[in-house]
N, C-alpha and C. Protein backbone atom coordinates (compact mmCIF):
# COMPACT_ATOMS: atom_id res chain seq x y z
N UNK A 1 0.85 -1.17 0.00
CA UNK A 1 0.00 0.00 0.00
C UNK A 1 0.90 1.24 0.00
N UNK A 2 1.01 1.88 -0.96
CA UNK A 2 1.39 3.43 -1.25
C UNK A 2 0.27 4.36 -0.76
N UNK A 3 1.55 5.67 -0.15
CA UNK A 3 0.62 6.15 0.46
C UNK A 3 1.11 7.40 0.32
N UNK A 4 0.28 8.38 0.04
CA UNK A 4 1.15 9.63 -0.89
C UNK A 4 0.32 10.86 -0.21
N UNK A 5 0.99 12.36 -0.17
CA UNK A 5 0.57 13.23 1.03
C UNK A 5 0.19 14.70 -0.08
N UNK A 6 -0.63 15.02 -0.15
CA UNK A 6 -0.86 15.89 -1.17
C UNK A 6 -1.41 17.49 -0.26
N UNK A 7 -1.07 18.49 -0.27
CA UNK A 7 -1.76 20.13 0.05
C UNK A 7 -1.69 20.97 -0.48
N UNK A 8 -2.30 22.00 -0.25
CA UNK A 8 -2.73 23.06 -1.23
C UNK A 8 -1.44 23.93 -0.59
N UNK A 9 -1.08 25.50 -1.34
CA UNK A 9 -0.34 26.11 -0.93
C UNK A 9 -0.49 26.89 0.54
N UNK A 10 -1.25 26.62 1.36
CA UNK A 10 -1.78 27.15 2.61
C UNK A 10 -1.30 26.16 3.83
N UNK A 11 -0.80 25.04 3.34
CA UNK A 11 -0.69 23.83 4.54
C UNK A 11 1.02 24.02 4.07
N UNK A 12 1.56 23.58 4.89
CA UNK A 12 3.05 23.26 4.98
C UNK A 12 3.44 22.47 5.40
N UNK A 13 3.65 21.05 4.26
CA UNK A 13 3.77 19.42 4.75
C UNK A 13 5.01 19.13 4.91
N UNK A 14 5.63 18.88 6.04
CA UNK A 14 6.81 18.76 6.32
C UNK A 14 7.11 17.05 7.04
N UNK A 15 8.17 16.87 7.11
CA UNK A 15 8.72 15.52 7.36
C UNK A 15 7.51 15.40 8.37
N UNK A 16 7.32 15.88 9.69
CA UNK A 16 6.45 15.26 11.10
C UNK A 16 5.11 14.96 10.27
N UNK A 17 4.71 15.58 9.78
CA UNK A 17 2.73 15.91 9.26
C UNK A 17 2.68 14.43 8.26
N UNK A 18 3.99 14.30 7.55
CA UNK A 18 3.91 13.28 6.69
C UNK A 18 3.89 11.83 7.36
N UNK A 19 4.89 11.83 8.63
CA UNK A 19 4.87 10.59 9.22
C UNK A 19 3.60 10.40 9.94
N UNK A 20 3.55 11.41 10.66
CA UNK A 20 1.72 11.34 11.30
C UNK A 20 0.90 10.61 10.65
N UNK A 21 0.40 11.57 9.45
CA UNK A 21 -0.50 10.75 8.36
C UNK A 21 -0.76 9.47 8.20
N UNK A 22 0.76 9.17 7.51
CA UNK A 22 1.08 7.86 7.05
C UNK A 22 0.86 7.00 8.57
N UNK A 23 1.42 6.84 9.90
CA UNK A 23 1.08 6.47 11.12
C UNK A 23 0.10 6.09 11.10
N UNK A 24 -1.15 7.41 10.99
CA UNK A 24 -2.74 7.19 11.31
C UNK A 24 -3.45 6.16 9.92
N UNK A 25 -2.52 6.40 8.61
CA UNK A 25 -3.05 5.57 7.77
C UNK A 25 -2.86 3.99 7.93
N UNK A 26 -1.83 3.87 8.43
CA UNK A 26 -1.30 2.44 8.51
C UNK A 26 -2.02 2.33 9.37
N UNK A 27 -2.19 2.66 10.78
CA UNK A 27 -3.04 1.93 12.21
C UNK A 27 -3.99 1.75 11.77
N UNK A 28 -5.15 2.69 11.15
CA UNK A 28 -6.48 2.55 11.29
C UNK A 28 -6.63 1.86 9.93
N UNK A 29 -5.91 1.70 8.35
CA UNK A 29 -6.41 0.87 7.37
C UNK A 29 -5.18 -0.57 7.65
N UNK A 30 -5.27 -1.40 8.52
CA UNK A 30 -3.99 -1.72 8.69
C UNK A 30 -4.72 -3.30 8.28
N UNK A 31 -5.83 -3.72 8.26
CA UNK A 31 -6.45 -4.81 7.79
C UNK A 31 -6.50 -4.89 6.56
N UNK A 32 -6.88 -3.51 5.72
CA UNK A 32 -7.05 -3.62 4.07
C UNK A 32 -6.16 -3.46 3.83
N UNK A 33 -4.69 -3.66 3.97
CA UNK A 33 -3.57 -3.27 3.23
C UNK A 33 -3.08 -4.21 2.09
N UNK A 34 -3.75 -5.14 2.26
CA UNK A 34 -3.34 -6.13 1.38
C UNK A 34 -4.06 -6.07 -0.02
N UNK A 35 -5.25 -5.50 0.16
CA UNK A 35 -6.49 -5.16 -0.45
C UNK A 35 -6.28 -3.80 -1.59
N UNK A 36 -5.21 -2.81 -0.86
CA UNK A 36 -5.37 -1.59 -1.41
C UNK A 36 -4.25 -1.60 -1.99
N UNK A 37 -4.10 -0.67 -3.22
CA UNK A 37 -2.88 -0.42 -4.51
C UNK A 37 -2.05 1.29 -3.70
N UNK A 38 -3.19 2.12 -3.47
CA UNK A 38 -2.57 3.11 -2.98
C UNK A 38 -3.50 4.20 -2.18
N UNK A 39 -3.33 4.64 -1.45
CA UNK A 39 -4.09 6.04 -0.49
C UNK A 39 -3.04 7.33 -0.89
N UNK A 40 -4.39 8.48 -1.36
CA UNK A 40 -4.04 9.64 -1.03
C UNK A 40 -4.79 10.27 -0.29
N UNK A 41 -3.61 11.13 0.53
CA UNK A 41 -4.27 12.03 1.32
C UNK A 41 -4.03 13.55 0.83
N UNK A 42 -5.17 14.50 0.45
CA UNK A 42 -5.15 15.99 0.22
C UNK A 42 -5.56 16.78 1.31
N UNK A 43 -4.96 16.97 2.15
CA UNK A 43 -5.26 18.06 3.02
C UNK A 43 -5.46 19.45 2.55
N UNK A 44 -6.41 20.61 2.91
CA UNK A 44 -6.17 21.65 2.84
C UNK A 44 -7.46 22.59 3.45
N UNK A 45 -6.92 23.81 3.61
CA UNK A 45 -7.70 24.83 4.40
C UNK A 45 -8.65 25.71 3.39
N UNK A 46 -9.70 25.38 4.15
CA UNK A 46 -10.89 25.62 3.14
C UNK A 46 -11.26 27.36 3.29
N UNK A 47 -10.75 28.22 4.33
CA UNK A 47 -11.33 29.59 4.27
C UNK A 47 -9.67 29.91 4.18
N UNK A 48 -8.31 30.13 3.29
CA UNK A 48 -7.60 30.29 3.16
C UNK A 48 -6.77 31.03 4.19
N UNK A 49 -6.22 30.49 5.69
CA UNK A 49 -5.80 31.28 6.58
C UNK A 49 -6.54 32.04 7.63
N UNK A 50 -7.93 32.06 7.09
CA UNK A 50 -8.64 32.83 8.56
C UNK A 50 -9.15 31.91 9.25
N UNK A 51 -9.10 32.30 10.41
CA UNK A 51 -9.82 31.14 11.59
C UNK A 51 -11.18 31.29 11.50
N UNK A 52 -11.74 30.44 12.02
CA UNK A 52 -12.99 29.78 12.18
C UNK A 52 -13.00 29.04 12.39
N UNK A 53 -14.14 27.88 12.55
CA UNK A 53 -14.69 26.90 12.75
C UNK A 53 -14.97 25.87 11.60
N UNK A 54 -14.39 24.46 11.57
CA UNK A 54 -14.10 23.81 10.88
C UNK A 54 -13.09 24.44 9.31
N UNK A 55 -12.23 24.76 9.63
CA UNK A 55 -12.01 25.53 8.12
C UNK A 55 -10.45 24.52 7.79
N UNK A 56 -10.08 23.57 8.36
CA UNK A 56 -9.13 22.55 7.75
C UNK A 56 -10.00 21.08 7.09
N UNK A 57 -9.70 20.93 5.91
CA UNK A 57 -10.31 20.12 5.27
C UNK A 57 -9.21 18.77 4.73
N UNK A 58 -9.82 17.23 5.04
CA UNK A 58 -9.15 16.32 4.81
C UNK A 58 -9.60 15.37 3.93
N UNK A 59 -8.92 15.10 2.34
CA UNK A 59 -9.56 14.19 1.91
C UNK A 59 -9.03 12.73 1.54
N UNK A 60 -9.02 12.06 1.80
CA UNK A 60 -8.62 9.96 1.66
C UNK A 60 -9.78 10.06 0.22
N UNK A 61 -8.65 9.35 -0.70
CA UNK A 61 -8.99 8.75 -1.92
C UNK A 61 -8.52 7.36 -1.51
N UNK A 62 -8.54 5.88 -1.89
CA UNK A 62 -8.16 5.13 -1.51
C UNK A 62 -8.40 4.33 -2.87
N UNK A 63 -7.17 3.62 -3.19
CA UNK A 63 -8.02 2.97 -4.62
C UNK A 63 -7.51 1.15 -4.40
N UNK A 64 -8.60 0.56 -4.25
CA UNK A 64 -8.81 -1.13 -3.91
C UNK A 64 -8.22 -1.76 -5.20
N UNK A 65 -7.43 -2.55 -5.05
CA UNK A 65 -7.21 -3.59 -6.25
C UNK A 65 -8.07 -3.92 -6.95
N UNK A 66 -8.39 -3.78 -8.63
CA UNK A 66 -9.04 -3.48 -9.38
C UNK A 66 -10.86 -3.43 -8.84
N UNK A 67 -10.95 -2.56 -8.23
CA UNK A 67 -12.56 -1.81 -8.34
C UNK A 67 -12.07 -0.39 -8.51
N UNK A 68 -13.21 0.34 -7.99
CA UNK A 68 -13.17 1.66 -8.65
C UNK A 68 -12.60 2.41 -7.21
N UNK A 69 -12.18 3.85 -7.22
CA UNK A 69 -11.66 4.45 -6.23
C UNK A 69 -12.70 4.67 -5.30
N UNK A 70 -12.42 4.65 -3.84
CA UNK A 70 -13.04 5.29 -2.87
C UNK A 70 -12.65 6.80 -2.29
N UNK A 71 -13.86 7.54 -1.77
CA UNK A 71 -13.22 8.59 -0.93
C UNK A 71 -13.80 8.99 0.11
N UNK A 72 -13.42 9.89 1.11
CA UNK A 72 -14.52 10.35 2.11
C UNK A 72 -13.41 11.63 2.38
N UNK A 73 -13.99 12.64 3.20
CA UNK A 73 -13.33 13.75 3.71
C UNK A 73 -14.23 14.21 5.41
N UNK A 74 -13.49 14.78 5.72
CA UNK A 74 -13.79 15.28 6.98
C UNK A 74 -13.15 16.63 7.11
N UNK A 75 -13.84 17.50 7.91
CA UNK A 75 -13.54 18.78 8.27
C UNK A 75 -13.18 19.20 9.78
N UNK A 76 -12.39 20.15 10.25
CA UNK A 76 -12.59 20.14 11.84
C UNK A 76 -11.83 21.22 11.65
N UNK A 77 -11.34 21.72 12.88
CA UNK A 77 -10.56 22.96 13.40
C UNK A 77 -9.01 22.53 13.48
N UNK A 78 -8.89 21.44 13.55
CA UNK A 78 -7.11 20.66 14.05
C UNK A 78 -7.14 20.14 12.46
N UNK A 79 -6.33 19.90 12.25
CA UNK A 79 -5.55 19.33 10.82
C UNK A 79 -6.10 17.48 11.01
N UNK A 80 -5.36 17.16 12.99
CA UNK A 80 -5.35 16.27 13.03
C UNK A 80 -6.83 15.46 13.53
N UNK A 81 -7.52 16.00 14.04
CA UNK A 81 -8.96 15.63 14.07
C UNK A 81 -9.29 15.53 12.35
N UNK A 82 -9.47 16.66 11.79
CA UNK A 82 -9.67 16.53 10.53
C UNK A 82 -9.65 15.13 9.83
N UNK A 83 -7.76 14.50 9.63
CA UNK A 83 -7.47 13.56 9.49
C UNK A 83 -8.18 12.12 10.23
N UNK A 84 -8.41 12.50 11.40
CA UNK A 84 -9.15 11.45 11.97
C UNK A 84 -10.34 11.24 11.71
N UNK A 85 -11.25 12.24 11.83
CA UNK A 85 -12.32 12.07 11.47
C UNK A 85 -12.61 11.23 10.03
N UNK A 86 -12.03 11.39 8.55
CA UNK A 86 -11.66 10.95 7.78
C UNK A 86 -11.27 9.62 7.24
N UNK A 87 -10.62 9.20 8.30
CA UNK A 87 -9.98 7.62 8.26
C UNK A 87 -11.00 7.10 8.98
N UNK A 88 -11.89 7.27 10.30
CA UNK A 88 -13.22 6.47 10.58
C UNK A 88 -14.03 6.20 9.61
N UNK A 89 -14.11 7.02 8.71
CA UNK A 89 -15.33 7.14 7.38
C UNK A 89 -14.40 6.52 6.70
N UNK A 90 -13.60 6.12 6.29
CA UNK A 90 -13.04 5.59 5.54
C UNK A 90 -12.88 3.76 6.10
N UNK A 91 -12.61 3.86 6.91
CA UNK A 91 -12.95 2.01 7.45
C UNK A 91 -14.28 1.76 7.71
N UNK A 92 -15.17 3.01 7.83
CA UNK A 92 -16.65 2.13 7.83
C UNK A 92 -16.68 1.65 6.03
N UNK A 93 -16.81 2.53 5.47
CA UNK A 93 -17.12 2.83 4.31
C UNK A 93 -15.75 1.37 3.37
N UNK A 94 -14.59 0.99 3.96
CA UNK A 94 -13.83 0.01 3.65
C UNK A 94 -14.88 -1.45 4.19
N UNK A 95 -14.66 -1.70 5.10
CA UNK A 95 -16.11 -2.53 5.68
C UNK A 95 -16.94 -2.83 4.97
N UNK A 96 -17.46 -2.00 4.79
CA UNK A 96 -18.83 -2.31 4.19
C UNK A 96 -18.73 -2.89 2.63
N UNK A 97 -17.69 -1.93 1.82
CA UNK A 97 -17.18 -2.52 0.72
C UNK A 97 -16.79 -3.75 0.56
N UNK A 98 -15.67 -4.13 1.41
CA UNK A 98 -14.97 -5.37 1.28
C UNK A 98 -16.30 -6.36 2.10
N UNK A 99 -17.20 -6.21 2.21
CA UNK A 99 -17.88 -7.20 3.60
C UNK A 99 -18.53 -7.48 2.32
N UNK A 100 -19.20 -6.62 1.32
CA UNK A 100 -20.44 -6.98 0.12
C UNK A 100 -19.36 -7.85 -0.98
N UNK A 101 -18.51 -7.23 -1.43
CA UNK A 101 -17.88 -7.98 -2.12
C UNK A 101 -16.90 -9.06 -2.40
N UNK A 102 -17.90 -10.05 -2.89
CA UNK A 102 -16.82 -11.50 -3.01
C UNK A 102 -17.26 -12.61 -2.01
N UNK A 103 -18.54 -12.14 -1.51
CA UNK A 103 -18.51 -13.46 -0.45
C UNK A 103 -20.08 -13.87 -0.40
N UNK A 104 -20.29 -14.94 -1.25
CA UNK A 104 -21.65 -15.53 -0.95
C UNK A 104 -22.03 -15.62 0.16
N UNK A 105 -23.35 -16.38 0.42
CA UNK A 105 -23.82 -16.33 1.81
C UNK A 105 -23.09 -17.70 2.20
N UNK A 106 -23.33 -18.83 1.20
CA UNK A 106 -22.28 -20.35 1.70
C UNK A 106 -20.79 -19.54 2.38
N UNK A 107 -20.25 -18.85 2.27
CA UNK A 107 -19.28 -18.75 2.57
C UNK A 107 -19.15 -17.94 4.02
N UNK A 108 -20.09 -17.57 4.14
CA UNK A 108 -20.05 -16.31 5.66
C UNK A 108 -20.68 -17.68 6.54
N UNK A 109 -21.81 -18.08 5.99
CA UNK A 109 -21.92 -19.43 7.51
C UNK A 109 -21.19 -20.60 7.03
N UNK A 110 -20.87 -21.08 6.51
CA UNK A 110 -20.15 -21.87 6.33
C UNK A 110 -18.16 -21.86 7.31
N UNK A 111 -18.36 -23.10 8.18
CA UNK A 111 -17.20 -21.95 9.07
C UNK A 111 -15.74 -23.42 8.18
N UNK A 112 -14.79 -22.44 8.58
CA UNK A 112 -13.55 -22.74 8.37
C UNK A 112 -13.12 -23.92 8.63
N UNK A 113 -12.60 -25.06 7.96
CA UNK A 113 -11.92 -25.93 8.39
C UNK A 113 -11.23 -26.64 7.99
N UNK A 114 -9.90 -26.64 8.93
CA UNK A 114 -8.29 -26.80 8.66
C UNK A 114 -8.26 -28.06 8.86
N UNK A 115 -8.79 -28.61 10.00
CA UNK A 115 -8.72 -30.04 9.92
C UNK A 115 -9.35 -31.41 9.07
N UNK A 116 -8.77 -32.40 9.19
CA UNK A 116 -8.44 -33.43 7.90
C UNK A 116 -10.22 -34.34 8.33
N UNK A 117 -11.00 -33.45 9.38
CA UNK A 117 -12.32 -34.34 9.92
C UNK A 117 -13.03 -34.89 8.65
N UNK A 118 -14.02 -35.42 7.68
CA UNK A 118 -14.26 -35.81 7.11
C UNK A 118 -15.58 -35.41 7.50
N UNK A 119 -15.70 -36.01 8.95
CA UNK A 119 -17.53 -36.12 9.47
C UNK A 119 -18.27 -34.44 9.16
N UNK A 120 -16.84 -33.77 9.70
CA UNK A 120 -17.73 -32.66 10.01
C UNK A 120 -17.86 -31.70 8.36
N UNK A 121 -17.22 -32.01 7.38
CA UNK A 121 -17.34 -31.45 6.24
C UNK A 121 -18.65 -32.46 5.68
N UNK A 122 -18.99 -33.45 5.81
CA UNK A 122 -20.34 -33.77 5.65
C UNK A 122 -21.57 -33.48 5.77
N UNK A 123 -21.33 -33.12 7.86
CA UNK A 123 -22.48 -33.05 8.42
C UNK A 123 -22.63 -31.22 7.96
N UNK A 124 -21.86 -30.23 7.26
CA UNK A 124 -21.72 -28.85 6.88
C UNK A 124 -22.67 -28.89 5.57
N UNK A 125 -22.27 -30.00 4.63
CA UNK A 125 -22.63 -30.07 3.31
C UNK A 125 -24.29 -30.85 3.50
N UNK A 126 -24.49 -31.35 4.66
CA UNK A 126 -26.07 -31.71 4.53
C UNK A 126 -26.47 -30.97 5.10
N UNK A 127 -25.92 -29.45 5.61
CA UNK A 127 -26.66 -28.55 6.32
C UNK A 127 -27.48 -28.08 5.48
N UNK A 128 -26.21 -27.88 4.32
CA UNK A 128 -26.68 -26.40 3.25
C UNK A 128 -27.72 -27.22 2.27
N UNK A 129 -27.34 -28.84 2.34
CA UNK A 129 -28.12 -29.19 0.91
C UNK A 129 -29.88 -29.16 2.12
N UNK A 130 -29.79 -29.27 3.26
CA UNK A 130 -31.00 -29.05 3.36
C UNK A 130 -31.72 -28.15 3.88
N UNK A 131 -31.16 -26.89 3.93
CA UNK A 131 -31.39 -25.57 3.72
C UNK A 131 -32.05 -25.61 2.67
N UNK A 132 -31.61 -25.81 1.61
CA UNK A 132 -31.98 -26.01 -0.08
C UNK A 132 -33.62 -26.62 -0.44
N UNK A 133 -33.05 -27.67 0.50
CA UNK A 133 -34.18 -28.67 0.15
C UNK A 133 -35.81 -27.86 1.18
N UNK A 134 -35.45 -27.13 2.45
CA UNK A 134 -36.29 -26.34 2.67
C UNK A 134 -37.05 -25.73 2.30
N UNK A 135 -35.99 -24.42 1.58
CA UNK A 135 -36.69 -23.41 1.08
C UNK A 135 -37.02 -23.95 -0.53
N UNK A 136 -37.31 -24.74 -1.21
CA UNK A 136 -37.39 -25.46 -2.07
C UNK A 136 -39.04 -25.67 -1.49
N UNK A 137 -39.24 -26.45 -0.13
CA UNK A 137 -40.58 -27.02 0.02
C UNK A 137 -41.37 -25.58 0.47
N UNK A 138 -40.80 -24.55 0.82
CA UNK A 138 -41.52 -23.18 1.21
C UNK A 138 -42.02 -22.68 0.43
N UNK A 139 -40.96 -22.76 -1.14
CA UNK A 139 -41.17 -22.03 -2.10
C UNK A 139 -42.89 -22.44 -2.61
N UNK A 140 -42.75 -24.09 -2.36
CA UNK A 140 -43.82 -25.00 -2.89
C UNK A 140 -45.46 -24.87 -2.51
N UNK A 141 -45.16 -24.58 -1.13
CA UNK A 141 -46.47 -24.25 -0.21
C UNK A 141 -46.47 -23.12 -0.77
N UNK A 142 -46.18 -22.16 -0.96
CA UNK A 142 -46.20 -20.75 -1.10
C UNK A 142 -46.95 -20.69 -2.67
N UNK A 143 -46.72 -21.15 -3.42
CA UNK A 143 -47.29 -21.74 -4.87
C UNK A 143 -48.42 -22.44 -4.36
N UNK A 144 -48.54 -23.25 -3.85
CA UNK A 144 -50.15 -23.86 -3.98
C UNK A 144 -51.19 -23.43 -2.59
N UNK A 145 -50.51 -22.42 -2.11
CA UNK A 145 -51.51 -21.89 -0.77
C UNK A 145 -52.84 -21.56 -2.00
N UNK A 146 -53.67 -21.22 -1.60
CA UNK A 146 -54.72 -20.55 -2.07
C UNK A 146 -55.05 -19.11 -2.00
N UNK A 147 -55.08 -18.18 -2.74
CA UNK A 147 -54.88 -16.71 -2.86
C UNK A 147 -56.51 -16.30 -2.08
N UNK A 148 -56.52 -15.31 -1.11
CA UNK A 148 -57.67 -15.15 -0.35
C UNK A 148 -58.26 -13.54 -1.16
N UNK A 149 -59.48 -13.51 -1.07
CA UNK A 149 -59.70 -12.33 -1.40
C UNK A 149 -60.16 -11.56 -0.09
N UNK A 150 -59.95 -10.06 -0.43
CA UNK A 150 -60.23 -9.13 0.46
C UNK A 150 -61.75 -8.89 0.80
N UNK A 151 -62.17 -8.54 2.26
CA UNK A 151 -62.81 -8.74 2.39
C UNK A 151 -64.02 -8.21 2.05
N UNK A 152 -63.97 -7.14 1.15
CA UNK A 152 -64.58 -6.28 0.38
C UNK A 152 -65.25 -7.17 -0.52
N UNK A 153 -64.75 -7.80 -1.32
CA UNK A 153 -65.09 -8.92 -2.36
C UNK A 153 -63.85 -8.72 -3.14
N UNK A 154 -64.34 -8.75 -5.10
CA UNK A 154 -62.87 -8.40 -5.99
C UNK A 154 -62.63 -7.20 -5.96
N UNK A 155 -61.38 -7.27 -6.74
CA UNK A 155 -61.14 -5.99 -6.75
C UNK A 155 -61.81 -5.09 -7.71
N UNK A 156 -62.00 -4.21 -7.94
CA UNK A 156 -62.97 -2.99 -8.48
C UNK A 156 -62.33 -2.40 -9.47
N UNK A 157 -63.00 -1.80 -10.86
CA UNK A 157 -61.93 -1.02 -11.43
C UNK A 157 -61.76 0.34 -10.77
N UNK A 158 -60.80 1.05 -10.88
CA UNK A 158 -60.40 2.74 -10.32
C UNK A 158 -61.71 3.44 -10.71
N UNK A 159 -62.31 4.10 -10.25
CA UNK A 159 -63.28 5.43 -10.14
C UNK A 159 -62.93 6.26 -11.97
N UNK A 160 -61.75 6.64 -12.01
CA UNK A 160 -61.39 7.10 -13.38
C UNK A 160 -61.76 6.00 -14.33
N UNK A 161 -61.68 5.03 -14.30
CA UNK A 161 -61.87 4.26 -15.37
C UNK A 161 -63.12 4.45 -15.70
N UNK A 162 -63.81 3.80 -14.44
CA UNK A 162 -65.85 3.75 -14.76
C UNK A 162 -66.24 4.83 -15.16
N UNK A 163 -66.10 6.34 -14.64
CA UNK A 163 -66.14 7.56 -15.31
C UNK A 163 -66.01 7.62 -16.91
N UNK A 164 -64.44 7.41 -17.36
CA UNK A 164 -64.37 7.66 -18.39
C UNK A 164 -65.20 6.64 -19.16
N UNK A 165 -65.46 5.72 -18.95
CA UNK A 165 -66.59 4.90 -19.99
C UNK A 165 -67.92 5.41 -19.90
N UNK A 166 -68.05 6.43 -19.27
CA UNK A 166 -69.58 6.86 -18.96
C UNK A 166 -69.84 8.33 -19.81
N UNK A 167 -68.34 8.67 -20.18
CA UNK A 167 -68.20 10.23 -20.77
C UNK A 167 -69.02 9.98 -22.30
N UNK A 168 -69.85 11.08 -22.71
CA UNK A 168 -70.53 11.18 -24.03
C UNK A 168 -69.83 11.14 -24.78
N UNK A 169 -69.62 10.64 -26.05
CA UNK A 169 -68.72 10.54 -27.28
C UNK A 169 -68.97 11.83 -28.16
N UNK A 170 -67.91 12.12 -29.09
CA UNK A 170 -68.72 13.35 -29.74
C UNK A 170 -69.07 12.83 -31.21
């Protein structure tokens, strides 16, 4: 994982700000690293030098081995809140990505196993085939229940419809 430090002419990125960064990038993305090609970070001050309230701005681009780029930003008064705030939104938002992609549902209950057991990769594989075979007989009832009508009786055509068949022709 490359990890590259980008600011506008208002910030002054010097050796400490760079190791920081990179620090807070490695701790908090330190699970997806294997996952990710490269992170940038663009810091910069959004009301150019005057104080106020929230006016340092932080943005994480993050780009995942072949999908498309991610980003999130955060704002605050500290550079380094800024930055923090930023990298939380950025591991929810990693999470959630990596959690949807690539993993059937066989594979999330389906649990791990290293050992050479035989029984228990059986008794796993007649779980799922009769999971299958379940919702297979649900699907079935569900097809031959009998459709109830409301208690009104059928259904009616719309008010507009009966109208317009009632309108004089010219």
């Amino acid at each position: 994982m490359k990890i590259q430090v980008n600011s506008d002419k208002t910030i002054a990125v010097d050796a400490s700000l760079i190791r920081f960064v990179e620090g807070e990038v490695r701790r908090v993305l330190r699970r997806f690293a294997i996952r990710l090609t490269r992170v940038e970070v663009h810091l910069s001050d959004v009301d150019n030098r005057k104080t106020g309230q929230a006016d340092k701005r932080c943005l994480f681009e993050v780009r995942p081995a072949g999908a498309r780029p991610l980003s999130t930003s955060g704002k605050a008064t500290k550079l380094a809140s800024a930055v923090g705030e930023a990298l939380q939104k950025m591991q929810r938002l990693l999470t959630t990505f990596f959690g949807r992609r690539g993993r059937t549902a066989a594979a999330v209950s389906a649990p791990v196993s290293t050992a050479k057991n035989t029984t228990a990769k059986k008794t796993v594989a007649r779980k799922t085939t009769l999971d299958t075979k379940k919702r297979a007989a649900v699907k079935k009832a569900a097809v031959k229940k009998p459709t109830r009508l409301s208690p009104r009786g059928p259904k009616k055509k719309g008010i507009y419809q009966a109208r317009r068949k009632a309108w004089p022709t010219r």
